[in-house]
Protein backbone atom coordinates (compact mmCIF):
# COMPACT_ATOMS: atom_id res chain seq x y z
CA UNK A 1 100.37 5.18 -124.63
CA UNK A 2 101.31 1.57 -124.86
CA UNK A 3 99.33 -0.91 -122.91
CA UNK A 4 100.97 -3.55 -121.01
CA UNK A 5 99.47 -7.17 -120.72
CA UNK A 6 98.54 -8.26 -116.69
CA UNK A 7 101.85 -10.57 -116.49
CA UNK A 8 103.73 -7.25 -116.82
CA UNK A 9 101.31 -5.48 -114.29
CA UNK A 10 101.19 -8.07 -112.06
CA UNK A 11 105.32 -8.25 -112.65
CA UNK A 12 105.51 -4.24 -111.77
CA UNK A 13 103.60 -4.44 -108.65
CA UNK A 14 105.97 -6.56 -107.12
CA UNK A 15 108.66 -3.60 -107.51
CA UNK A 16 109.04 -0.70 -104.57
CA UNK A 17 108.11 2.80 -107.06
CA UNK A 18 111.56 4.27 -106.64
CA UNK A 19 113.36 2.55 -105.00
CA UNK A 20 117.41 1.96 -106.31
CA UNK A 21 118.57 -1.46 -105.58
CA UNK A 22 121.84 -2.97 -104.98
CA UNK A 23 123.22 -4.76 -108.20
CA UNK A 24 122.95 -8.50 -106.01
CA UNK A 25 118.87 -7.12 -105.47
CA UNK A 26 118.44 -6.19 -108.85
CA UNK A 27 119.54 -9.37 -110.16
CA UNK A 28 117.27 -11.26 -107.69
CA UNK A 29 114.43 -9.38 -108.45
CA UNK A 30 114.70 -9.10 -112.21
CA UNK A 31 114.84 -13.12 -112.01
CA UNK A 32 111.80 -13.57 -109.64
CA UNK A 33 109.70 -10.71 -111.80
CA UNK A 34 110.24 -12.66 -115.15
CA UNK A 35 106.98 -14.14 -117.08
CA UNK A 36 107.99 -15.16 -120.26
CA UNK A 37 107.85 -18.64 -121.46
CA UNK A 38 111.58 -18.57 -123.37
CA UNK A 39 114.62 -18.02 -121.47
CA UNK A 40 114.81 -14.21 -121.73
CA UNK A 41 118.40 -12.23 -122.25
CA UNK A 42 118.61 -9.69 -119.44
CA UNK A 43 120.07 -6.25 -120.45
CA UNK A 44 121.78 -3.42 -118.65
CA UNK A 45 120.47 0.39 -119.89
CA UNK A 46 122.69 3.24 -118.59
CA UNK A 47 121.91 6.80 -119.22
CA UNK A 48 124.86 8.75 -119.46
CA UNK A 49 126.06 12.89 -119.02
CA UNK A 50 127.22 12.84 -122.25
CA UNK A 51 126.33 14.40 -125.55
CA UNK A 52 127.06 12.26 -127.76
CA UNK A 53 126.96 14.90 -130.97
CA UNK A 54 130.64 15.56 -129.72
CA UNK A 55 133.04 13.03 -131.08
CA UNK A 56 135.22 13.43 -127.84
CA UNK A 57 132.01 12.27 -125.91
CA UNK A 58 131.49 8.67 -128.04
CA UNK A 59 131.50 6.33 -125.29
CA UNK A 60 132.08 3.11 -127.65
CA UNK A 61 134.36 -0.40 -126.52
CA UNK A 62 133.86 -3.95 -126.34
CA UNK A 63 134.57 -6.62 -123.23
CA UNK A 64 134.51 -10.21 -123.65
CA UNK A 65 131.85 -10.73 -120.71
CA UNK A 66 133.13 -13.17 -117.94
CA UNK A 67 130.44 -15.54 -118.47
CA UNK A 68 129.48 -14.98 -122.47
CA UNK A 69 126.04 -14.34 -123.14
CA UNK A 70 124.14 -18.16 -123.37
CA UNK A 71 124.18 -18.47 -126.66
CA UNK A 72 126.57 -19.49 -129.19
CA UNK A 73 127.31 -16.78 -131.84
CA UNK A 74 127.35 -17.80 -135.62
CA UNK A 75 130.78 -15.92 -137.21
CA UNK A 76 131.86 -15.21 -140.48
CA UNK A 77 135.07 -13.89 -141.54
CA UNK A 78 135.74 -11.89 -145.08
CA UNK A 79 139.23 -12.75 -145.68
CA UNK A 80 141.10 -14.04 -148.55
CA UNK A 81 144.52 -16.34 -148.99
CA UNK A 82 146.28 -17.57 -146.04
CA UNK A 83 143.69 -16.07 -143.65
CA UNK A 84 140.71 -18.28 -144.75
CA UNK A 85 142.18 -21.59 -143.25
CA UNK A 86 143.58 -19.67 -139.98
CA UNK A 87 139.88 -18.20 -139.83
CA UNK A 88 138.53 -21.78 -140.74
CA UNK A 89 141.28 -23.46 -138.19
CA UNK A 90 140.00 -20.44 -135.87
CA UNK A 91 136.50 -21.87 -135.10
CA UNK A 92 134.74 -19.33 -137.78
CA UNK A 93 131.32 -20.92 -138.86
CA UNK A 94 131.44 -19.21 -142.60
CA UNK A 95 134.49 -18.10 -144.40
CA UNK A 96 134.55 -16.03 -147.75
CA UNK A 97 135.82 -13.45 -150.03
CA UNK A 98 134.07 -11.31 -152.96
CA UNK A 99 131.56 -14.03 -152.93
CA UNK A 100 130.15 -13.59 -149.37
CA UNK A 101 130.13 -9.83 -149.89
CA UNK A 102 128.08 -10.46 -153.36
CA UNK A 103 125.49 -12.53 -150.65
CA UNK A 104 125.16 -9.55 -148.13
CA UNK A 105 124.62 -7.16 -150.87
CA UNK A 106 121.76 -9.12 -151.69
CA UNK A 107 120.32 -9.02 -148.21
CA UNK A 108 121.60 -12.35 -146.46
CA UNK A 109 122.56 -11.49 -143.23
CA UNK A 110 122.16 -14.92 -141.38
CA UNK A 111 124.90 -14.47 -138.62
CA UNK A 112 125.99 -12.50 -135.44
CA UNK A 113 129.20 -11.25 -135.81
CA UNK A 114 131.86 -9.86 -138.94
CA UNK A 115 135.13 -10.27 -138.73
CA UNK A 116 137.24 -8.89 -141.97
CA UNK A 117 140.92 -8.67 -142.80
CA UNK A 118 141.87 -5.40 -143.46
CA UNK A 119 142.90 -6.16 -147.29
CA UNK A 120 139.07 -7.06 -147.60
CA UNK A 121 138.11 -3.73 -146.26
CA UNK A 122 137.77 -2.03 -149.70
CA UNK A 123 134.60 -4.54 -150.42
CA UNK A 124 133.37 -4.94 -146.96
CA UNK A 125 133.55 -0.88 -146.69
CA UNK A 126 130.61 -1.52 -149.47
CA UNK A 127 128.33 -3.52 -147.13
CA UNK A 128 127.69 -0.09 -145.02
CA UNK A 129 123.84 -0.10 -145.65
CA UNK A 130 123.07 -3.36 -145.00
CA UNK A 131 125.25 -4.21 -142.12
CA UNK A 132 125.91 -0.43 -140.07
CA UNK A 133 121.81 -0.65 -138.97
CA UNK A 134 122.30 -4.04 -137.51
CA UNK A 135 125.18 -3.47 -135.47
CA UNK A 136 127.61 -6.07 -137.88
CA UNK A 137 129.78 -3.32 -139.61
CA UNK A 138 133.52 -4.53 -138.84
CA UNK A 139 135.50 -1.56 -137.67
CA UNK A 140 139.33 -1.70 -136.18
CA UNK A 141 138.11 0.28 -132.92
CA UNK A 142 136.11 -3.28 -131.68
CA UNK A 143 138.81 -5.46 -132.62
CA UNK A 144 136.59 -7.17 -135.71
CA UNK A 145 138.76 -5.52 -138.54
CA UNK A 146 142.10 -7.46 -138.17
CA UNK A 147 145.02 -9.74 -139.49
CA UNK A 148 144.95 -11.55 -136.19
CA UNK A 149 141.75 -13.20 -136.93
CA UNK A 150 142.23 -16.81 -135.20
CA UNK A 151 142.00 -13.97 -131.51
CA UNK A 152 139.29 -12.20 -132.89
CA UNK A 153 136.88 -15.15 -133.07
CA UNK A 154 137.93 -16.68 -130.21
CA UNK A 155 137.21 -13.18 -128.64
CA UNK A 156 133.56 -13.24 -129.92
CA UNK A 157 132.72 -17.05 -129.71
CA UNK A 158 133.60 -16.54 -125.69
CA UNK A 159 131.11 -13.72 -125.55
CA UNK A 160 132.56 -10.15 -126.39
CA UNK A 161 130.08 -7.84 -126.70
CA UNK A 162 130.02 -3.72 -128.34
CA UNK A 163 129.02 -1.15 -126.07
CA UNK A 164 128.05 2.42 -127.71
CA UNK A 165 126.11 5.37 -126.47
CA UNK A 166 123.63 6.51 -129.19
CA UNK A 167 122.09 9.68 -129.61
CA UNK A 168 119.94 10.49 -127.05
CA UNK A 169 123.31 9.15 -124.47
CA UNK A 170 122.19 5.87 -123.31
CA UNK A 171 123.31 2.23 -123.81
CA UNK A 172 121.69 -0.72 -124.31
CA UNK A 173 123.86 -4.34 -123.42
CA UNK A 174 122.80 -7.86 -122.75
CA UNK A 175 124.38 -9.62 -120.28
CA UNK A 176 123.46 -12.75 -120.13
CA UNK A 177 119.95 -15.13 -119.69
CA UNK A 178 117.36 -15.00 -116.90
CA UNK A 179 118.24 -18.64 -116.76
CA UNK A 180 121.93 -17.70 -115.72
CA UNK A 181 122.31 -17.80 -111.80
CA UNK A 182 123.04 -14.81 -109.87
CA UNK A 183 126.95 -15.06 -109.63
CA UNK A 184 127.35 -14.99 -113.38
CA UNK A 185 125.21 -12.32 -114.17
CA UNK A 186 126.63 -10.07 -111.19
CA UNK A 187 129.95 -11.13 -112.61
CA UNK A 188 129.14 -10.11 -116.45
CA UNK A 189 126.67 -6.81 -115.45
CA UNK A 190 129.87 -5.42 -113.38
CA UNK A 191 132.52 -5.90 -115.75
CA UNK A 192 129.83 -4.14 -118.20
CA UNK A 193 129.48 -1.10 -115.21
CA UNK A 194 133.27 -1.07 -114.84
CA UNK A 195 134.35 -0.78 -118.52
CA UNK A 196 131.90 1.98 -119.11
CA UNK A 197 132.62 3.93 -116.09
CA UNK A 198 136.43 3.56 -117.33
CA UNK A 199 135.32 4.38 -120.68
CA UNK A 200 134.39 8.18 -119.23
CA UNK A 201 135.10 11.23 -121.36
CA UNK A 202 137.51 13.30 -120.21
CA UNK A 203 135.60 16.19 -121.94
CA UNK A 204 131.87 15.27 -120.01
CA UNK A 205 130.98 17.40 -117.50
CA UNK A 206 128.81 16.94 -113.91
CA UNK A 207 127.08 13.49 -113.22
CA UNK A 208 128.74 10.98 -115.80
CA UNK A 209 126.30 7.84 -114.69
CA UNK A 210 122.74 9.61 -114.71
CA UNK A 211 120.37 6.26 -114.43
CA UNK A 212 121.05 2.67 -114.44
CA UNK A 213 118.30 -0.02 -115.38
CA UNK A 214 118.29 -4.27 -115.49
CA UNK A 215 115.46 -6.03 -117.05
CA UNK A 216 114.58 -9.09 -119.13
CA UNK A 217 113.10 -8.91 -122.35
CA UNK A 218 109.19 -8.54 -121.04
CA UNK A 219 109.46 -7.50 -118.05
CA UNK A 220 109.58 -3.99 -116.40
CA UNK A 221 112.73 -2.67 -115.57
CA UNK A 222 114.45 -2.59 -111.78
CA UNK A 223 116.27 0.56 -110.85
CA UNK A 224 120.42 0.15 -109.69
CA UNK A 225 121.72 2.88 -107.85
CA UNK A 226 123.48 4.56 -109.95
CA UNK A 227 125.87 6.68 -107.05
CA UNK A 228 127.62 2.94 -106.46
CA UNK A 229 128.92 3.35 -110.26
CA UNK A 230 129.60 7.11 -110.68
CA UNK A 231 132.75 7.13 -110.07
C-alpha cells in the first residue's frame, strides 16, 4: 500500500470523508489543499457506466478549453509541398516530411502535439509504436489528421485537449494550473463536464456519470457531485 508523505496527510485532513462538493467548492478547496512547490496542473477524473470493450461505448472527443491549459504547447506538423509554409505561416514550431518521421522512429519525441496531412498518413501510420502510448498518434476523429492545418494548430496552440475513456471506463483531463483563479478553471472543468456528458452513448445503460474527482498533481483528490452532471 503506498505511503503518502505528511504534506499529503496533513492536505487530506482538511477534506470532509465523503462529502460531494459543488464544482465552485471543489475548485476552492483543491487550491487551498495544494503543497507542491511548482505550479501544479489540476485534472478532472470521471468514472463512467460504460464498457468501454464495446466500440459503440468509446467515449473519445476533443474541446479547445475556454481558458487553454497554462502552458504553451510545442507543435509539429508532417506535411509536405504547399502545406509546410501554411503549417509554418500557421504558428507550427517544427515542420517536416520523411525526415521528421525518420527522427521519431528513432525515438525523438520532443513535442506535445502531431498534426499530419492526410497524404503523409502512409508514413506517419508507421510511427504507431512510438507515438499511440504517448497520446501523439494523429487520427481524423480529433481533428489532428487534416488538409486544413493553419485551424488545426491554432486549435491546439489555444488549448484543445483529447478526452478518451480507457479500459477500466474512466477519464483522465487537465484543466488548467493551480495557479489559474477560480473563474477560469470553473470555466474550463465545465466545458470538460458538458462535452462528456454530451458525448453519452446512446447504447450505455443506468447511471452514465458514476464518480467525479478534481485534484492537483500531489494532492488528494476532492469529490464533485456527480448527480449535478448526470444528465
Amino acid at each position: 500500500m503506498k505511503k503518502h508523505g505528511k504534506k499529503y496527510r496533513a492536505a487530506l485532513e482538511k477534506l470532509e470523508p465523503g462529502r460531494k462538493y459543488t464544482l465552485e467548492t471543489a475548485i476552492a478547496k483543491v487550491k487551498e489543499i495544494a503543497f507542491a512547490k511548482f505550479d501544479e496542473t489540476v485534472e478532472l477524473t470521471m468514472w463512467l457506466g460504460v464498457d468501454p470493450r464495446k466500440a459503440d461505448q468509446l467515449v473519445r472527443g476533443t474541446i479547445v478549453l475556454p481558458h487553454g491549459l497554462g502552458k504553451s504547447k510545442t507543435v509539429l506538423v508532417i506535411a509536405q509541398g504547399d502545406k509546410v509554409r501554411e503549417a509554418e505561416e500557421a504558428g507550427a514550431d517544427i515542420v517536416g516530411g520523411e525526415d521528421v518521421v525518420t527522427r521519431i522512429k528513432g525515438g525523438w519525441t520532443d513535442f506535445d502535439a502531431v498534426i499530419a496531412t492526410p497524404d503523409m498518413m502512409r508514413l506517419v501510420g508507421q510511427l504507431g509504436k512510438v507515438l499511440g502510448p504517448r497520446g501523439l498518434m494523429p487520427n481524423p476523429k480529433t481533428g489532428t489528421v487534416t488538409f486544413d492545418v493553419a485551424t488545426a494548430i491554432k486549435e491546439t496552440k489555444a488549448g484543445k485537449v483529447e478526452y478518451r475513456v480507457d479500459k477500466t471506463g474512466v477519464i483522465h483531463v487537465g484543466v488548467g494550473k493551480v495557479s489559474f483563479d477560480t473563474d477560469k478553471l470553473r470555466d474550463n472543468t465545465k466545458a470538460l463536464l458538458d462535452a462528456v456528458v454530451k458525448a453519452k452513448p446512446a447504447t450505455a445503460k443506468g447511471k452514465y456519470v458514476k464518480k467525479v474527482n478534481l485534484a492537483a498533481t500531489m494532492s488528494p483528490g476532492v469529490l464533485l457531485d456527480e448527480a449535478l452532471y448526470a444528465k
